[in-house]
Protein backbone atom coordinates (compact mmCIF):
# COMPACT_ATOMS: atom_id res chain seq x y z
CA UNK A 1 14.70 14.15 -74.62
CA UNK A 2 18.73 13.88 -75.39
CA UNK A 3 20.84 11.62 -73.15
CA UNK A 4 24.09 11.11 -72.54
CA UNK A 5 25.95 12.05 -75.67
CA UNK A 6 23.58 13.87 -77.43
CA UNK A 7 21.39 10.43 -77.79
CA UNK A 8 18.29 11.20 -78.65
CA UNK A 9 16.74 7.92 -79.20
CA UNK A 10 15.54 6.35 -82.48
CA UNK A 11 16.18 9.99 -84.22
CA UNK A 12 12.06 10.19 -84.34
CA UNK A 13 12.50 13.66 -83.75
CA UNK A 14 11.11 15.31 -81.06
CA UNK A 15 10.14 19.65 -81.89
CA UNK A 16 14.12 20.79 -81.49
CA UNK A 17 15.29 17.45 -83.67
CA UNK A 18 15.74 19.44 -86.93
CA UNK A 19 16.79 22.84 -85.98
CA UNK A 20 19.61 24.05 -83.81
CA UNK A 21 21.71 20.56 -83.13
CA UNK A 22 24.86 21.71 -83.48
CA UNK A 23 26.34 19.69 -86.25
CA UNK A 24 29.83 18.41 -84.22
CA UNK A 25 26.95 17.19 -81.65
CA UNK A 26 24.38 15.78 -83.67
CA UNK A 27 25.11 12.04 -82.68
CA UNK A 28 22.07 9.49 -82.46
CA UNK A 29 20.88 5.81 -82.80
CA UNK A 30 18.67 3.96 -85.28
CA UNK A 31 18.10 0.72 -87.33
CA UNK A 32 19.40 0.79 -90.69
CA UNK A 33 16.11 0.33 -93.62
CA UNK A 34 16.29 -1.29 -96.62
CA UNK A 35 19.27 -3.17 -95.68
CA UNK A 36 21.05 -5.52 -98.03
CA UNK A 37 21.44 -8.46 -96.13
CA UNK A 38 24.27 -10.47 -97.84
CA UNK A 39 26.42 -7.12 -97.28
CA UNK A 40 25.22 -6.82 -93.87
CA UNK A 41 26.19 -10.93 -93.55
CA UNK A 42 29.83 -9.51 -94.11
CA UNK A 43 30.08 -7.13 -91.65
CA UNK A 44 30.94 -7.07 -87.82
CA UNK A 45 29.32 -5.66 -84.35
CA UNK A 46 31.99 -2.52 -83.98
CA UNK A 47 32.57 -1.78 -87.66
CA UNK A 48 32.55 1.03 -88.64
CA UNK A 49 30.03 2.64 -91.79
CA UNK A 50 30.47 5.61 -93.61
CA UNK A 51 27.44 8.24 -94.28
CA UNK A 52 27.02 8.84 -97.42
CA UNK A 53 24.67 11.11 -99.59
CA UNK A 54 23.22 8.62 -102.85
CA UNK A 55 20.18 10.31 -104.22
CA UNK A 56 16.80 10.87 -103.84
CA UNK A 57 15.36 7.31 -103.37
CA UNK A 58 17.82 6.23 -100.70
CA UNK A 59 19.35 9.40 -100.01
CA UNK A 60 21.85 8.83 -96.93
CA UNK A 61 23.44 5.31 -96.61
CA UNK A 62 25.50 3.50 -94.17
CA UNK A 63 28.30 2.20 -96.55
CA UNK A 64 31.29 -0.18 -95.71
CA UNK A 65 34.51 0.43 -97.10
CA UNK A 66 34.56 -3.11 -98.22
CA UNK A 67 31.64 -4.55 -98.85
CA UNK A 68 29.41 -1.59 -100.26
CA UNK A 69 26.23 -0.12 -98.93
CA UNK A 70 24.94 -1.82 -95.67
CA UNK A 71 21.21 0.07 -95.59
CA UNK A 72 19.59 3.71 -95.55
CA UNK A 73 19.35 6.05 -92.38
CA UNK A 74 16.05 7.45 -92.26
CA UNK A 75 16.61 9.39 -89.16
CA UNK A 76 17.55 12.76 -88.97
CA UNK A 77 17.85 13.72 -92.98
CA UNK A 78 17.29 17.56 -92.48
CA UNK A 79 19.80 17.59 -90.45
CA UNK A 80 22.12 15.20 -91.64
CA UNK A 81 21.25 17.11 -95.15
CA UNK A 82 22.27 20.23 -93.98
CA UNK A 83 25.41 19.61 -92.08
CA UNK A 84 26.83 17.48 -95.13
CA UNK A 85 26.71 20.77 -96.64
CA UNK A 86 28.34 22.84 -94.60
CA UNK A 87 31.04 20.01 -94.92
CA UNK A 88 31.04 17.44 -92.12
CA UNK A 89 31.02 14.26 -92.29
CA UNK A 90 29.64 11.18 -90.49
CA UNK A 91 29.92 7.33 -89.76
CA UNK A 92 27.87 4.99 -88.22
CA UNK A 93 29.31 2.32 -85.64
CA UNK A 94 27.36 -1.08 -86.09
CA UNK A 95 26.24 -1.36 -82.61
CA UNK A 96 23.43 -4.63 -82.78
CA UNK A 97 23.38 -7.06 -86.33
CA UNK A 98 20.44 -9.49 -85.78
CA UNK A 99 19.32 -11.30 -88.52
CA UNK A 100 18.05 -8.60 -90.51
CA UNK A 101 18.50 -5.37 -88.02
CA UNK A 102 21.38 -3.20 -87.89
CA UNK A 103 21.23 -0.74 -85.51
CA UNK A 104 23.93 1.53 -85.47
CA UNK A 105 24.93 4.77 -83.88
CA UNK A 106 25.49 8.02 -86.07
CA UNK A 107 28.08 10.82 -85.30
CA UNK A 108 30.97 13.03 -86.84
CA UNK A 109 34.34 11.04 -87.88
């Protein structure tokens, strides 16, 4: 069920979450995986990431202009997949950094 904003939760994708999200509305929240914690030591609550498409093991990344690649979304690919190619683009606002948990919230620049 989407909330205010388009939130949707932790992206776990509920029967509409990979088709028809309009991709200037798909905006949701999650915890970063895999993060790299002496990057994510560096950054601040309010920062903001840029998505980015790496590859196949950790395809879509939360990556600081600064300090390099903060952790993978997991949440949302298809869709995240198929608006990068129709040419938008995303960031991620660090909402929560404790100890090792980023949370952040996704949604066009």
């Amino acid at each position: 069920m989407s909330g205010p904003g388009g939130y949707t939760g932790d992206g776990g994708g509920g029967p509409d979450s990979d088709r028809g999200t309009s991709c200037d509305r798909l905006i949701f929240e999650t915890d970063l995986q895999s993060v790299n914690v002496p990057v994510a030591r560096r950054i601040k609550e309010g920062e903001k990431l840029r998505v980015v498409i790496k590859g196949p093991d950790h395809p879509i990344v939360g990556h600081h202009r600064k300090h390099g690649d903060v952790g993978s979304i997991i949440s949302r690919i298809p869709e995240l997949l198929r608006c990068h190619e129709q040419g938008h683009s995303y960031e991620a606002e660090v909402l929560v950094i404790q100890n090792t948990r980023v949370h952040v919230r996704v949604a066009p620049e």
